[in-house]
Protein backbone atom coordinates (compact mmCIF):
# COMPACT_ATOMS: atom_id res chain seq x y z
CA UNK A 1 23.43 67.61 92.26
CA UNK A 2 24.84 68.50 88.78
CA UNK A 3 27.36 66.12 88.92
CA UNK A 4 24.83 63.10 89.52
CA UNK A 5 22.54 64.54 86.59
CA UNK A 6 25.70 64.50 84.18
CA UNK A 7 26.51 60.89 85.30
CA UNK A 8 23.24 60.09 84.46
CA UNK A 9 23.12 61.57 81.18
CA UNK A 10 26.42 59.70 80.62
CA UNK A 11 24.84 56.35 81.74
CA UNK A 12 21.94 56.64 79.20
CA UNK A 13 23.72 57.46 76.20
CA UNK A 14 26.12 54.81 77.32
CA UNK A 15 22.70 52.12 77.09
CA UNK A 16 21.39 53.48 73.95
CA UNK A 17 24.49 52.95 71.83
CA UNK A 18 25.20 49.25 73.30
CA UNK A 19 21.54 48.82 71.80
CA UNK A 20 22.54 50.10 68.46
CA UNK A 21 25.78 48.50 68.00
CA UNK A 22 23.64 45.21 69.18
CA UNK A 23 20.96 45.64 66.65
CA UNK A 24 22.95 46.59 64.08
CA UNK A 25 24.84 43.34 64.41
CA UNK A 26 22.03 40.85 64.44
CA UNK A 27 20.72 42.79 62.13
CA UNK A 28 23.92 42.10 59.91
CA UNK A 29 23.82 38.50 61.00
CA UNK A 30 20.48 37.87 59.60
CA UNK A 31 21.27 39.50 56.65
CA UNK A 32 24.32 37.33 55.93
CA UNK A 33 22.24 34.54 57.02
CA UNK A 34 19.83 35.20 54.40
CA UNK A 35 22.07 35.69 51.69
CA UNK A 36 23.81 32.14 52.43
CA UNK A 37 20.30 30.80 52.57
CA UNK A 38 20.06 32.08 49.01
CA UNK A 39 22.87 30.86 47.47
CA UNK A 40 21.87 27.26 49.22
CA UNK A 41 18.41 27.49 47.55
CA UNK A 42 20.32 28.48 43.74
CA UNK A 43 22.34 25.89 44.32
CA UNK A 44 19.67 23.00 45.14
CA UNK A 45 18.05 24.43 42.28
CA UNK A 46 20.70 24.31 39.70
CA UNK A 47 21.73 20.75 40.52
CA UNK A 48 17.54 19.57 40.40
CA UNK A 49 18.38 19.27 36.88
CA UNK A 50 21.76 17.57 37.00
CA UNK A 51 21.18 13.87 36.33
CA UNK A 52 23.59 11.40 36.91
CA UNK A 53 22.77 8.25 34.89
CA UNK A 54 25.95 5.73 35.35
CA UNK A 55 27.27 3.47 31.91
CA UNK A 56 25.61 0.35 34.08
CA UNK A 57 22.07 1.65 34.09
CA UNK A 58 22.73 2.66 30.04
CA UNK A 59 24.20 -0.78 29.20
CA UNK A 60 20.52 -2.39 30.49
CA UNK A 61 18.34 -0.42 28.61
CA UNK A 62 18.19 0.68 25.09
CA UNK A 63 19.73 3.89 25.31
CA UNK A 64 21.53 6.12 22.76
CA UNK A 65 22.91 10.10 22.56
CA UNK A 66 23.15 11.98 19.55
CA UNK A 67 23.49 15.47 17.83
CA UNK A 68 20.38 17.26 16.90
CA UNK A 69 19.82 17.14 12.60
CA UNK A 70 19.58 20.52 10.82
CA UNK A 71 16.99 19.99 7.87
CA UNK A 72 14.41 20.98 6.16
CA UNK A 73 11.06 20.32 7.72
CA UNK A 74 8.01 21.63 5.87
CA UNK A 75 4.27 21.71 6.41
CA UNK A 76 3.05 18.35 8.68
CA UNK A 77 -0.76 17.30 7.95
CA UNK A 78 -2.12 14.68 10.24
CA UNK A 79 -4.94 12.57 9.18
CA UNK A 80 -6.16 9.03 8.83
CA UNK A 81 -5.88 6.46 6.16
CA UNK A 82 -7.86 3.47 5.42
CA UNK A 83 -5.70 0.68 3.96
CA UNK A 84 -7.24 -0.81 1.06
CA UNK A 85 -5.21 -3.85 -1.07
CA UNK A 86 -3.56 -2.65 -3.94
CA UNK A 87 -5.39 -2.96 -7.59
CA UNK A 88 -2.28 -3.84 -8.98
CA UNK A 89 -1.83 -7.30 -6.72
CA UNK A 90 -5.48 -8.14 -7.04
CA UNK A 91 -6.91 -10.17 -10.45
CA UNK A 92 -10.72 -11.86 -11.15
CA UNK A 93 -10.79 -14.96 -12.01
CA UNK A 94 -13.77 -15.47 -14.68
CA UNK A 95 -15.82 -18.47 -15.79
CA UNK A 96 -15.03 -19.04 -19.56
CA UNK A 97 -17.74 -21.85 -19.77
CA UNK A 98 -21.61 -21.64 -19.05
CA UNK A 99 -22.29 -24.40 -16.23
CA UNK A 100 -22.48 -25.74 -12.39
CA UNK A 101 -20.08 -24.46 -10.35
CA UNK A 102 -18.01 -27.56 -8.30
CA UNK A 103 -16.05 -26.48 -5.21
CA UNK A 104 -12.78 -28.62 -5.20
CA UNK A 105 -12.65 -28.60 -1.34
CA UNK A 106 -14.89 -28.75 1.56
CA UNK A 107 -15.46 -24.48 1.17
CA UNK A 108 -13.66 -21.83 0.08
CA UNK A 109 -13.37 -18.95 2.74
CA UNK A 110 -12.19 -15.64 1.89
CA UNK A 111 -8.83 -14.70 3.42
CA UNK A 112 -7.58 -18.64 3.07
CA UNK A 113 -3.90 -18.87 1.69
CA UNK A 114 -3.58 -20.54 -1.85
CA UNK A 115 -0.84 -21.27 -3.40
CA UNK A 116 0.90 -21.08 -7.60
CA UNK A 117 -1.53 -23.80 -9.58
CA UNK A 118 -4.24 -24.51 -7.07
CA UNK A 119 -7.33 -25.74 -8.14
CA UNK A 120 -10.19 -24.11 -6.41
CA UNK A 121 -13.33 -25.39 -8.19
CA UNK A 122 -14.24 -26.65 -11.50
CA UNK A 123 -17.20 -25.21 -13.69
CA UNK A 124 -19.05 -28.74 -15.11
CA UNK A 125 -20.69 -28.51 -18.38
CA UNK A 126 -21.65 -31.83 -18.54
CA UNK A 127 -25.51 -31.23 -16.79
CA UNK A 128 -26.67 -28.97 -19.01
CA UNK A 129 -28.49 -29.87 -21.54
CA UNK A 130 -27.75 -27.19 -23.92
CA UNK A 131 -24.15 -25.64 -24.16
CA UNK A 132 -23.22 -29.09 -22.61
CA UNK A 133 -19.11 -29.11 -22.40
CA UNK A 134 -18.28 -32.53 -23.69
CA UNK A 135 -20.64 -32.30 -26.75
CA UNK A 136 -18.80 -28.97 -27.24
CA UNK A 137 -15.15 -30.69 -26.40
CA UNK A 138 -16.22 -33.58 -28.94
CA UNK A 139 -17.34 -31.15 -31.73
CA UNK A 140 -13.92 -29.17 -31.59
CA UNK A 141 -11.79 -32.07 -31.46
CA UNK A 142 -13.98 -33.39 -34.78
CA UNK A 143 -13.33 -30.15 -36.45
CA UNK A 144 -9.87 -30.37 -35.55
CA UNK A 145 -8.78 -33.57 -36.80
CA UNK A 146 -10.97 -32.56 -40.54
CA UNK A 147 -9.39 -29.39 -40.79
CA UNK A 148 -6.17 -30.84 -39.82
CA UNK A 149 -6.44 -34.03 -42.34
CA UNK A 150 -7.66 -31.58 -45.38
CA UNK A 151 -4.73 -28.96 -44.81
CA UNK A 152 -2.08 -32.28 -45.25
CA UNK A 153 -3.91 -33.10 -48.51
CA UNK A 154 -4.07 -29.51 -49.93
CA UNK A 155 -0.56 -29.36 -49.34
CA UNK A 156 -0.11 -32.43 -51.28
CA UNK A 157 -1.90 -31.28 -54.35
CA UNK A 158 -0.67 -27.73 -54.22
CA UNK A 159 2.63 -29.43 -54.94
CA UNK A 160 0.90 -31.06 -58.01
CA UNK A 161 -0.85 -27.88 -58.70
CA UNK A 162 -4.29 -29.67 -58.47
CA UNK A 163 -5.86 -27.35 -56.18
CA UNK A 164 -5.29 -23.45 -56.35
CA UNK A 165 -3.84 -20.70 -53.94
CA UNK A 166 -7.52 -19.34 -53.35
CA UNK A 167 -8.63 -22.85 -52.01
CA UNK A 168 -5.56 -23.57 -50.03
CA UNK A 169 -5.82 -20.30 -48.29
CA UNK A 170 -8.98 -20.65 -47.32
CA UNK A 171 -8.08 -24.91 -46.20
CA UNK A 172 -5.19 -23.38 -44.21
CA UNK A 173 -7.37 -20.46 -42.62
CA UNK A 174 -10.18 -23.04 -41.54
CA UNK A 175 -7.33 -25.60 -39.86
CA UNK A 176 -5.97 -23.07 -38.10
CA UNK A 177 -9.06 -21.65 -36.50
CA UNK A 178 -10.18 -25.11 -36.00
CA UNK A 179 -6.58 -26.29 -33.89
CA UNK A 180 -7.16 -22.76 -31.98
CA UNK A 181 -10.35 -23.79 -30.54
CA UNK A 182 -9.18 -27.11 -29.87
CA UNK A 183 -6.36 -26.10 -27.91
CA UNK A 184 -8.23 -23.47 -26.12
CA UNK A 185 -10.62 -26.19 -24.94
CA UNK A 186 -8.04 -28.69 -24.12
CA UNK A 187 -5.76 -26.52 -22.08
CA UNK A 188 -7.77 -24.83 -19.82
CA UNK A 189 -10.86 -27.71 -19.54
CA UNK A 190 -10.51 -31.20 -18.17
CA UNK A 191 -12.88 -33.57 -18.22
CA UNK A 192 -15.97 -32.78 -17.45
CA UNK A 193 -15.46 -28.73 -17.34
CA UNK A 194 -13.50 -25.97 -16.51
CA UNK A 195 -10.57 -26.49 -13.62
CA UNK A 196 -10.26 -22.79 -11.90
CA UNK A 197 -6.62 -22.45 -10.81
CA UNK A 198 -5.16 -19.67 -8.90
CA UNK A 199 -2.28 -18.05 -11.55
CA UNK A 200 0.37 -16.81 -8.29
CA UNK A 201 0.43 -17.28 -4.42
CA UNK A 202 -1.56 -15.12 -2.18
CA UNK A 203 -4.83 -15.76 -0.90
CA UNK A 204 -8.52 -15.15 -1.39
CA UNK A 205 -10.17 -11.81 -1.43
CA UNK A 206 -13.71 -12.85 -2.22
CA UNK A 207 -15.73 -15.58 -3.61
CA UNK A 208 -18.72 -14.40 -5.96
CA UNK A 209 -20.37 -17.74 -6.01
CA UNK A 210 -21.42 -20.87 -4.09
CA UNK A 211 -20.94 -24.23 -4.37
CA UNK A 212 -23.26 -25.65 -6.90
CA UNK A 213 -24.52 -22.59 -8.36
CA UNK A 214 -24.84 -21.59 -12.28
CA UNK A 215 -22.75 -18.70 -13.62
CA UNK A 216 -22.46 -17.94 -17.77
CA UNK A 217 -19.30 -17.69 -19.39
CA UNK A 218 -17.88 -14.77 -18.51
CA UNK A 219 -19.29 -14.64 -14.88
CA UNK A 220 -16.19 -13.73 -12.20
CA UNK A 221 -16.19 -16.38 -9.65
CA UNK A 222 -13.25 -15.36 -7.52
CA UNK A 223 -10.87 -12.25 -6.42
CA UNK A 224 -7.53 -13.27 -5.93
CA UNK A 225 -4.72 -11.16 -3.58
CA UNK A 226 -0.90 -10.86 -3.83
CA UNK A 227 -1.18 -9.19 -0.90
CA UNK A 228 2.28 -7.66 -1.31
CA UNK A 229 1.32 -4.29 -1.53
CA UNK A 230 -1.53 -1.97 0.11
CA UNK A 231 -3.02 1.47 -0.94
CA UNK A 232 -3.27 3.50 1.71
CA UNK A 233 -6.15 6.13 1.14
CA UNK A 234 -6.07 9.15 3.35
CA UNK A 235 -8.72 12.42 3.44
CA UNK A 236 -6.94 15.70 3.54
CA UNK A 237 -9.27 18.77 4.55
CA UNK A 238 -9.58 21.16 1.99
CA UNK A 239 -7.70 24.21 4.04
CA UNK A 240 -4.65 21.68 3.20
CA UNK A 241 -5.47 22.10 -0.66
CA UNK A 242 -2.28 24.57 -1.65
CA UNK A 243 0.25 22.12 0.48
CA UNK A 244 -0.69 18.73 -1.26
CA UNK A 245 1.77 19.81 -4.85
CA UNK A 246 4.52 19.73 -1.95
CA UNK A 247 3.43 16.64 -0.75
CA UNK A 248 7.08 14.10 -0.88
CA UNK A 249 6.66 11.67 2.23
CA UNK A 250 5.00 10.30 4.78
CA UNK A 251 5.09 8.62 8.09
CA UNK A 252 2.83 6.13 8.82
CA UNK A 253 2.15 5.16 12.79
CA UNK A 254 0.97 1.35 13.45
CA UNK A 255 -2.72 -0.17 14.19
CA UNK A 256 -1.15 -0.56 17.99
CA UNK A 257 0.67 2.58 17.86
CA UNK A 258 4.09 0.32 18.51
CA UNK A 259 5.78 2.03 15.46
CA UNK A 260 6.36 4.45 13.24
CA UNK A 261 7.21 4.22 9.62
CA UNK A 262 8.61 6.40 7.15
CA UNK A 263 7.54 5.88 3.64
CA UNK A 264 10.98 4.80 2.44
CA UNK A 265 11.10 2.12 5.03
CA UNK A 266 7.90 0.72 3.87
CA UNK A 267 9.46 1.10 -0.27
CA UNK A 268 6.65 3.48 -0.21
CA UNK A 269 5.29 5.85 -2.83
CA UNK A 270 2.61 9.42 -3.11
CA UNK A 271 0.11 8.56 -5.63
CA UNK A 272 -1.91 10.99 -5.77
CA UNK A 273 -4.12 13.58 -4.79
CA UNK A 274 -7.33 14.74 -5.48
CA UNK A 275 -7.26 18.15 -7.49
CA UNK A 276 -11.17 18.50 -6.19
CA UNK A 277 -13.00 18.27 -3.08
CA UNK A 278 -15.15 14.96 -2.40
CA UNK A 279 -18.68 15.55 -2.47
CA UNK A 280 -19.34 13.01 0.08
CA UNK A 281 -17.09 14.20 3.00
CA UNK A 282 -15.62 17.57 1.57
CA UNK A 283 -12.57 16.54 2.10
CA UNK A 284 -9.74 15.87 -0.39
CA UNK A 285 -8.35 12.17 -1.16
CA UNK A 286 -4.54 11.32 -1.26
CA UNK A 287 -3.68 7.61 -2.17
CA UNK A 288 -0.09 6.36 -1.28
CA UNK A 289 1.24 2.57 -2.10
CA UNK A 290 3.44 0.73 0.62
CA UNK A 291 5.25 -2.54 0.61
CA UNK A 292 2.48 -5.25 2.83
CA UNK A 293 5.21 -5.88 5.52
CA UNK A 294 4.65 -3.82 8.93
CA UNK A 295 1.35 -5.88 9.57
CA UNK A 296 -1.60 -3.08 8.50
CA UNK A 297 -4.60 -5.05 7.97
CA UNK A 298 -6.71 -4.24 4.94
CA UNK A 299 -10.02 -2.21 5.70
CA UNK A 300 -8.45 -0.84 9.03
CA UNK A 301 -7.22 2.92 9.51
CA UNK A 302 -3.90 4.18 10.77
CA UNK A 303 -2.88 7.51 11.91
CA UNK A 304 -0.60 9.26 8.84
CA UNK A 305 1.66 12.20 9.11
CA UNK A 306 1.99 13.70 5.38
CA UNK A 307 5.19 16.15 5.15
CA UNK A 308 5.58 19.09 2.52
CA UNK A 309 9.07 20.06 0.78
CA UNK A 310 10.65 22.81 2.61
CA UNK A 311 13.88 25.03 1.69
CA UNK A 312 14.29 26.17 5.18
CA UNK A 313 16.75 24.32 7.43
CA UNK A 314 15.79 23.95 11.44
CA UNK A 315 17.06 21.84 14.16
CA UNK A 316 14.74 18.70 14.76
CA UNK A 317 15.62 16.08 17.49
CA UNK A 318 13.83 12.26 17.47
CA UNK A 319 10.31 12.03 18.89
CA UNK A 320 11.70 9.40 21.71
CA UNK A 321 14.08 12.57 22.92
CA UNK A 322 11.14 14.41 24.61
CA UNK A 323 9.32 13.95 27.72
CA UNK A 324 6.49 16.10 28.45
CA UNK A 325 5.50 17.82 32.18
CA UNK A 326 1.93 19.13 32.16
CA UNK A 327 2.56 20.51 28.55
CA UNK A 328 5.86 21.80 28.68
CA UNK A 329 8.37 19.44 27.05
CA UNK A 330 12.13 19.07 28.18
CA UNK A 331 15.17 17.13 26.56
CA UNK A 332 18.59 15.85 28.41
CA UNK A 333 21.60 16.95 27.12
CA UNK A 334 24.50 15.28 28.08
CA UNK A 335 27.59 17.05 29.85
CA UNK A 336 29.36 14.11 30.51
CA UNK A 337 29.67 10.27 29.85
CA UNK A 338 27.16 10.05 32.73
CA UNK A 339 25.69 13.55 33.57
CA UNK A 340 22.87 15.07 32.13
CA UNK A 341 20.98 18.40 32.38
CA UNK A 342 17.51 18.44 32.05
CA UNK A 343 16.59 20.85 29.38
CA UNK A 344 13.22 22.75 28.88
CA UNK A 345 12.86 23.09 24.92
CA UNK A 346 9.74 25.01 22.93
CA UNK A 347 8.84 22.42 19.71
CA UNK A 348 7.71 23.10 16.88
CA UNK A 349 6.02 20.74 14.06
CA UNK A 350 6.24 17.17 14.26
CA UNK A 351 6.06 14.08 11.60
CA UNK A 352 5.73 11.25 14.09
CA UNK A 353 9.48 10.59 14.08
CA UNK A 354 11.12 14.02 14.69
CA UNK A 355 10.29 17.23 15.83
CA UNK A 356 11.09 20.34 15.23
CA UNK A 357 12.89 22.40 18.58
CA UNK A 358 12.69 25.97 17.90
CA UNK A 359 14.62 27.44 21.14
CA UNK A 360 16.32 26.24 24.18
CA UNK A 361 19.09 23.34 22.27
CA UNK A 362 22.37 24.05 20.85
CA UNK A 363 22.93 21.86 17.50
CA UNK A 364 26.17 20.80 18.46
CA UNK A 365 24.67 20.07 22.30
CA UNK A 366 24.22 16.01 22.48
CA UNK A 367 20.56 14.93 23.78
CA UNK A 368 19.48 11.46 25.21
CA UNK A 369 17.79 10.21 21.98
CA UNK A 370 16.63 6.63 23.10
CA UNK A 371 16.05 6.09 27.24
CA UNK A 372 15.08 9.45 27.83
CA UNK A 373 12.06 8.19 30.08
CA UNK A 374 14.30 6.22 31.93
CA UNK A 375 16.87 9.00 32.16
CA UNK A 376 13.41 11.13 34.01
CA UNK A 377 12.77 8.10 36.22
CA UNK A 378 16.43 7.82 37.53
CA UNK A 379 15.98 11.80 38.44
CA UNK A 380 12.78 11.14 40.03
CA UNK A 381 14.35 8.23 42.19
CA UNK A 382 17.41 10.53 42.59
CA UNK A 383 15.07 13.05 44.43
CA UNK A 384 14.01 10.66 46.97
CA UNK A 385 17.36 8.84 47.32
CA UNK A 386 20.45 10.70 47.87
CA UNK A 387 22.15 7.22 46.71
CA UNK A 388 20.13 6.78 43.55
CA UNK A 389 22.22 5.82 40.67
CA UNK A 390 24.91 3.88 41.93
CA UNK A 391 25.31 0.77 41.24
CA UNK A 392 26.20 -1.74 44.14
């Protein structure tokens, strides 16, 4: 009876360890099992941000790499600007007769081309009863030919000493006043009135009068535009006030939002600024001249990026490097002729062209700097298609 309770005993301790050991195995199994699962996983995650992007698919887009620029980048204020036509391209043209105003065409429309010598209109004299031109153009040229006939005999008798230094002074004084007018009347009057010419080539601003209406000498009768230069008049608030001494560029962002400028691509120049706040809008005014050749259209606004001097150097990367996911922004540096890592990058202040990367890039680390959307597209595809990227 002992013996079968020992065999027993024997039997069970025999079953309990088999468990163990077998538990302890799969146990170990699953373990391991979950620690290659792991790796797997960091892995798939590390390559998610490789990007292979082959020379082919570069050669058909516009696509460039580059190092990031260490530079000074101060204070950025962002505001609007109306564009105005410069002062300085922009001259009056004034009546310098009393009379009826004759256009020379059909109509005169403001923003028509004209061209160096143009006749626009004519101001006619010749209805008026008093002040009329031709009576006026007849009396001069009267005058003139006295004055000019007594001057040629005074200075025939001064010779003979028959009339006296006073007297010829005062024949020579009244001839010359007398050819002045005359000229005056002849060069810028034909007949019948005054011929209003444009002096360069640009094109109407704004007519101040209508066909057949009256104007007095002196009366302006039409604005004339280079339109070779614009003034581009931006409102600065006034928490911006101690910045604007610092003020030395700009960039200046098209009506369609196609472009950006910088002020030195546009031969650009800072004005001004206001060293007061406006009454009107409380804000402060800063006027800026640019070279008429990026297609801003006079009385619009466009979106302006005014930058401030700064002594401090940081690393800055274009505009056109960054692509944004739900707010967080990311770069692609290149580790090879065609792999790229995608990069998550914290930025800092931007002018419209570059921006300023405060952590996550190396300077000597070379981004995508033109094609970067394309670059995000071919990862996207890449996720879906194993065999994204190669070209067939």
């Amino acid at each position: 009876m002992r013996k079968i309770f020992f065999a027993a005993l024997i039997i069970s301790i025999a079953l309990v360890g088999c468990k163990h050991s077998h538990n302890h195995e799969h146990d170990h199994e699953h373990e391991h099992c979950d620690h290659d699962h792991d790796i797997e996983n960091q892995e798939h995650e590390t390559s998610a941000d490789i990007i292979h992007f082959h020379t082919e698919q570069q050669e058909k887009i516009d696509f460039s790499v580059e190092l990031p620029l260490i530079e000074p980048f101060g204070q950025i204020i962002r505001t609007t600007a109306q564009v105005q036509l410069s002062p300085e391209d922009e001259t009056i043209i004034s009546a310098r007769m009393s009379g009826i105003v004759l256009f020379s065409g059909n109509n005169l429309q403001e923003g028509q081309s004209v061209n160096t010598g143009q006749v626009l209109f004519q101001v006619s004299g010749t209805e008026l009863v008093d002040g009329n031109f031709q009576t006026r153009f007849t009396e001069a040229l009267n005058n003139y030919k006295k004055a000019d006939a007594d001057y040629k005999r005074a200075q025939e008798l001064k010779i003979d000493k028959i009339v006296s230094e006073k007297d010829f002074l005062q024949i020579q004084a009244d001839y010359e006043i007398a050819k002045t007018v005359y000229d005056n009347l002849r060069r810028n009057f034909g007949d019948g009135g005054q011929k209003i010419s444009v002096p360069f080539q640009g094109f109407i601003k704004q007519v101040f009068v209508e066909n057949g209406q009256f104007v007095n000498e002196g009366q302006p009768l039409v604005a004339v535009s280079k339109n070779k230069s614009l003034l581009l008049k931006a409102d600065v608030r006034a928490k911006y006030a101690t910045l604007l001494p610092y003020l030395f560029t700009a960039s200046v962002v098209t009506p369609d939002k196609s472009k950006i400028y910088g002020l030195d691509e546009l031969n650009g120049k800072i004005l001004s600024f206001g060293k007061s706040i406006n009454t009107n809008n409380y804000m402060i005014p800063v006027s800026i001249r640019i070279d008429n050749k990026a297609g801003f259209i006079p009385g619009g606004f466009v979106e302006i990026y005014l930058k401030t001097r700064s002594e401090k150097p940081v690393t800055t990367v274009p505009v056109s490097a960054l692509t944004e996911e739900q707010g967080v922004y990311f770069v692609y540096v290149q580790l090879s002729p065609e792999t790229f890592e995608k990069r998550e990058v914290t930025v800092g202040l931007n002018d419209g062209i570059r921006t300023e990367i405060l952590s996550g890039l190396d300077k000597d680390e070379r981004i995508v700097s033109r094609g970067a959307v394309s670059v995000k597209l071919s990862q996207a595809t890449g996720a879906l298609d194993p065999h994204a990227g190669h070209i067939h």
